[in-house]
N, C-alpha and C. Protein backbone atom coordinates (compact mmCIF):
# COMPACT_ATOMS: atom_id res chain seq x y z
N UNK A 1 0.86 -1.17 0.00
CA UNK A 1 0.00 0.00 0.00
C UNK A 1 0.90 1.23 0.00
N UNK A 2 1.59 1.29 -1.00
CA UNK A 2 2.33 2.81 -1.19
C UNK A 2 1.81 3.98 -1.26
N UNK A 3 2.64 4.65 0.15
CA UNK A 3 1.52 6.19 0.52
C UNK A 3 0.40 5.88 0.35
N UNK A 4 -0.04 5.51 1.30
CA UNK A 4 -1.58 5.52 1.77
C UNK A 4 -1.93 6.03 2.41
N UNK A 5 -2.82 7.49 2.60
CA UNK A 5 -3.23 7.54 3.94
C UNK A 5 -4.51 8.04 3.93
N UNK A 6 -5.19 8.51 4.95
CA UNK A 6 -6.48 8.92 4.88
C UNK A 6 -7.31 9.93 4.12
N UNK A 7 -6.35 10.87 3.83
CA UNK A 7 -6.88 11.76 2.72
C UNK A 7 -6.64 11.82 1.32
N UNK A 8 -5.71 10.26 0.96
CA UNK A 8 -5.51 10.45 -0.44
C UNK A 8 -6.78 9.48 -1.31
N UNK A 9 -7.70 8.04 -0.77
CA UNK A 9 -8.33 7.46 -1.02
C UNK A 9 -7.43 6.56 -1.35
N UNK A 10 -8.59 5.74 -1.68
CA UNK A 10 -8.45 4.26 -1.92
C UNK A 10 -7.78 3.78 -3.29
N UNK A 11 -7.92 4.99 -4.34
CA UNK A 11 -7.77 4.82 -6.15
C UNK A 11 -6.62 5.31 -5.56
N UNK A 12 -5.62 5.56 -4.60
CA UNK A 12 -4.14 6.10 -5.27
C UNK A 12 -3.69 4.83 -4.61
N UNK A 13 -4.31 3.50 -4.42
CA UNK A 13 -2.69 2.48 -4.18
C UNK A 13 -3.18 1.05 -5.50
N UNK A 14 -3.91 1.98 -6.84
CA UNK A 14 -4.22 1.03 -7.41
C UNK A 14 -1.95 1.25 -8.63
N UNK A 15 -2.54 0.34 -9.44
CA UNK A 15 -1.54 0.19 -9.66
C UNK A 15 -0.85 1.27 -10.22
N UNK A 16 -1.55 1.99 -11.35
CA UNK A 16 -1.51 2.72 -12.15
C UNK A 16 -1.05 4.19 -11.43
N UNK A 17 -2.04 4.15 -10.35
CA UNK A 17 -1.52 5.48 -9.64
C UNK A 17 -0.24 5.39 -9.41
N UNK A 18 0.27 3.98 -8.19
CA UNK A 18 1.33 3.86 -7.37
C UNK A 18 2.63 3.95 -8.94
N UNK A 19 2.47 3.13 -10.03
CA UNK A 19 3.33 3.34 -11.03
C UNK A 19 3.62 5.10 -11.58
N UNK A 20 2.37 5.85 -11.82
CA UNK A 20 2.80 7.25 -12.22
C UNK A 20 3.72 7.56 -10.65
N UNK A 21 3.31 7.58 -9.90
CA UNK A 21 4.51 8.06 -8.86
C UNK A 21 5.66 7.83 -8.88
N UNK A 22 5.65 6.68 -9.24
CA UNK A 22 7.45 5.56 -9.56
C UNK A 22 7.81 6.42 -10.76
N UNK A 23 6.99 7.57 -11.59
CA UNK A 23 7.73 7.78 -12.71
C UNK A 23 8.56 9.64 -12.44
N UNK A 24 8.10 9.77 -11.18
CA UNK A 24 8.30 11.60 -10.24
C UNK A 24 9.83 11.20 -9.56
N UNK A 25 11.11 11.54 -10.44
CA UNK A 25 12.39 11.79 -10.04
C UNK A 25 12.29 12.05 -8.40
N UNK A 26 11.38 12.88 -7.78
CA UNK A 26 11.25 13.14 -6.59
C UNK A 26 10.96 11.73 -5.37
N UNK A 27 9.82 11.09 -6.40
CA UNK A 27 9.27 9.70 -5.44
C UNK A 27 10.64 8.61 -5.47
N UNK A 28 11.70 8.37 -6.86
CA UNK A 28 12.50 7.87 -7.07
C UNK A 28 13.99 7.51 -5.95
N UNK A 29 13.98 9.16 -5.56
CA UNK A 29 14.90 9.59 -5.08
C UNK A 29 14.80 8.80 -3.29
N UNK A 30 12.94 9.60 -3.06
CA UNK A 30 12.92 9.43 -1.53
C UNK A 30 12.44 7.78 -1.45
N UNK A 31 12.27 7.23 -2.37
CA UNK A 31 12.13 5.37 -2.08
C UNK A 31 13.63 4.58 -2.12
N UNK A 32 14.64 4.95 -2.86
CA UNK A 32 15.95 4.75 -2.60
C UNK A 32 16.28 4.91 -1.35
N UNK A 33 16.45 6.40 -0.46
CA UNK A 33 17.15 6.86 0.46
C UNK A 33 16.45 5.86 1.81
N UNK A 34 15.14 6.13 1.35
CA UNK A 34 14.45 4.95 2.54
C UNK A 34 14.74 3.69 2.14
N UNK A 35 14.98 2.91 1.10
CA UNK A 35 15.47 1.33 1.07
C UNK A 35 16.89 1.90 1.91
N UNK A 36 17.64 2.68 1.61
CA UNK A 36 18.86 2.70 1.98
C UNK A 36 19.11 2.80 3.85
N UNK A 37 18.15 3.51 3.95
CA UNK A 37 18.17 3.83 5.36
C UNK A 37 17.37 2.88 6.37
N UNK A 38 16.29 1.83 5.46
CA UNK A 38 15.88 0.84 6.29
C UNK A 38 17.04 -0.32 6.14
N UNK A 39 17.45 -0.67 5.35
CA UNK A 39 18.65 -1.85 5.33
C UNK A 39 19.56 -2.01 6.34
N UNK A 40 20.25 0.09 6.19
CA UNK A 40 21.18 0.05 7.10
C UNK A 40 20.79 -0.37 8.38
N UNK A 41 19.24 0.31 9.03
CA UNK A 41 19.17 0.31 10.53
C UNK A 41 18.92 -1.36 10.84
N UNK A 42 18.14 -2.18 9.81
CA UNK A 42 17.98 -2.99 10.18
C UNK A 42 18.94 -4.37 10.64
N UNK A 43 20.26 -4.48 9.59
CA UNK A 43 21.22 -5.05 9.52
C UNK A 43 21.94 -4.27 10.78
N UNK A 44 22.14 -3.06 10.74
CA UNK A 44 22.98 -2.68 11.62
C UNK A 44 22.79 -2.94 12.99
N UNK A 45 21.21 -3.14 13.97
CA UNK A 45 20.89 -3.63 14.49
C UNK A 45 21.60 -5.38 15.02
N UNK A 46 21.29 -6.33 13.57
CA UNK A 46 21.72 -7.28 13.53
C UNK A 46 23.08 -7.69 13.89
N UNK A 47 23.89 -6.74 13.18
CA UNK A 47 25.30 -6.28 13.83
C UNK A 47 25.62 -6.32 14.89
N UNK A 48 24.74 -5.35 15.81
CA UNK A 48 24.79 -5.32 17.10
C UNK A 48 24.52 -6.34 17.97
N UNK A 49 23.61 -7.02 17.89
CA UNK A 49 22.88 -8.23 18.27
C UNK A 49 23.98 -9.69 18.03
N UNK A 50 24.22 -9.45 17.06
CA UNK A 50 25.76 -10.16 16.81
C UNK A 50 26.96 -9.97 17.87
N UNK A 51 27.79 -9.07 17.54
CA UNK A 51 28.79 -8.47 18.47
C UNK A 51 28.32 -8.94 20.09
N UNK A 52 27.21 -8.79 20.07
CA UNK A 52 26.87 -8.65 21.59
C UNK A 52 26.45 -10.16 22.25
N UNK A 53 26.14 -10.81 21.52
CA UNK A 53 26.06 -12.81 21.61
C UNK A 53 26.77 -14.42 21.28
N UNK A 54 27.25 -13.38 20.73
CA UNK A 54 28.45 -14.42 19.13
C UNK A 54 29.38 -14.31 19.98
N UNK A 55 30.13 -15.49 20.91
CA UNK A 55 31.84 -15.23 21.50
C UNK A 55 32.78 -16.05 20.68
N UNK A 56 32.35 -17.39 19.94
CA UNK A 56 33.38 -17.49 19.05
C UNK A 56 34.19 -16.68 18.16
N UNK A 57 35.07 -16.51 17.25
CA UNK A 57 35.25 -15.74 16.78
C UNK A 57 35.24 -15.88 15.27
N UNK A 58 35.35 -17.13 14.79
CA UNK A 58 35.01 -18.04 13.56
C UNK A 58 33.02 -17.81 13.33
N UNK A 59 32.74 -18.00 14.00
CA UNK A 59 31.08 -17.78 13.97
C UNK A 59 30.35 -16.83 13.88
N UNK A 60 31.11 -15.65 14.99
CA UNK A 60 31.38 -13.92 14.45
C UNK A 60 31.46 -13.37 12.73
N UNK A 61 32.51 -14.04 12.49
CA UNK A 61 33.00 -13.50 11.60
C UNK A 61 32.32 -14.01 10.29
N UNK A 62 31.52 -15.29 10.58
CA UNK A 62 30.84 -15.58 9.36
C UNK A 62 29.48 -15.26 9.45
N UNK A 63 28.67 -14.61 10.87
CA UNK A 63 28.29 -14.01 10.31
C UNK A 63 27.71 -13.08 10.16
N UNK A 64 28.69 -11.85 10.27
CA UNK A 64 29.04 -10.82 9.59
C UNK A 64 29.03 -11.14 8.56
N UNK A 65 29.41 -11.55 7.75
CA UNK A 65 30.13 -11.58 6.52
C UNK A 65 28.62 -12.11 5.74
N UNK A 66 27.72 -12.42 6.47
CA UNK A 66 26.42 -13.49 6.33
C UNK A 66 25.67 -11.94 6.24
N UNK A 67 25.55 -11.55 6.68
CA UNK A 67 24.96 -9.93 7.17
C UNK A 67 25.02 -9.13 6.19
N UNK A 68 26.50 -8.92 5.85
CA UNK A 68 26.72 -8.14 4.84
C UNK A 68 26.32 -8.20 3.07
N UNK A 69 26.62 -9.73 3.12
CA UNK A 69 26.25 -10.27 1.94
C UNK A 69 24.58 -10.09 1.72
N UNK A 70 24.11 -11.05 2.87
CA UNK A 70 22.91 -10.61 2.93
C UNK A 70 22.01 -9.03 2.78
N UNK A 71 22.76 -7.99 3.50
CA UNK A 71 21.86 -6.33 3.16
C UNK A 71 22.39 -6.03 1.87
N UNK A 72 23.83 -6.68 1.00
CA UNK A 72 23.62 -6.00 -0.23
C UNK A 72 22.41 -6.24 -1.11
N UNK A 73 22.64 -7.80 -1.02
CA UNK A 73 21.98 -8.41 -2.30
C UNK A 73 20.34 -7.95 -1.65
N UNK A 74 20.11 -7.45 -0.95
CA UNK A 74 18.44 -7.02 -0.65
C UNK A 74 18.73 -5.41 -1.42
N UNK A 75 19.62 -5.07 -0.87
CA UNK A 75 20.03 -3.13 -1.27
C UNK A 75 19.82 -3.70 -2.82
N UNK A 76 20.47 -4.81 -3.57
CA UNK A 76 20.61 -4.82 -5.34
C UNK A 76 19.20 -5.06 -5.35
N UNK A 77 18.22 -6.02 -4.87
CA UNK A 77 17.24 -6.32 -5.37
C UNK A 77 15.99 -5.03 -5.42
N UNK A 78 15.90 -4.05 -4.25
CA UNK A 78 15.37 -3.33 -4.22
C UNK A 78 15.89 -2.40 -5.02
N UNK A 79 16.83 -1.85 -5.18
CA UNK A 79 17.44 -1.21 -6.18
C UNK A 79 16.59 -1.21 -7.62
N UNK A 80 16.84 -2.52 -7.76
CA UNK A 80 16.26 -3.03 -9.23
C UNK A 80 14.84 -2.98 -8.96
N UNK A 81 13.95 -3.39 -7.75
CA UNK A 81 12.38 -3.00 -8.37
C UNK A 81 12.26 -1.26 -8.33
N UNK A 82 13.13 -0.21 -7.76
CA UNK A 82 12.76 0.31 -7.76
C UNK A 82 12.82 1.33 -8.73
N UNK A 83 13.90 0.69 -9.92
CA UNK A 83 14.64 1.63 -11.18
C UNK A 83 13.76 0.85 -12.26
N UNK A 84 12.36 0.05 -11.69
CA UNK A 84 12.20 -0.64 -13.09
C UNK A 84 11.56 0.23 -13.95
């Protein structure tokens, strides 16, 4: 339900609407910065949650490395629905 809220109705999360928005350099910009800024907090979180439970250091480190791999390839995939 992209931007939905009470005063826009029900016809702006049909498709057509939510697509002309995807086509406003402006909507482009602020759906990037928010994929970008939910990934980070969320992984980064994970990070933390890591660091703070993980005492091996082999198990740490993979995964991190599990983490990282993991928020790109979500950062590429969203990327791509959102430049389609």
């Amino acid at each position: 339900m992209h931007y939905y809220g009470p005063s826009n109705g029900h016809d702006q999360i049909a498709f057509e609407a939510v697509m002309a928005r995807l086509a406003n350099p402006y909507w482009i910009a602020f759906d990037i910065i928010f994929l970008v800024s939910v990934i980070y907090h969320g992984f980064q979180g994970a990070w933390g949650i890591a660091l703070e439970y993980i005492r091996s250091p082999y198990i740490l480190k993979f995964t991190q490395v599990f983490i990282v791999l993991t928020a790109l390839s979500l950062l590429t995939a969203g990327l791509m629905i959102i430049m389609l």
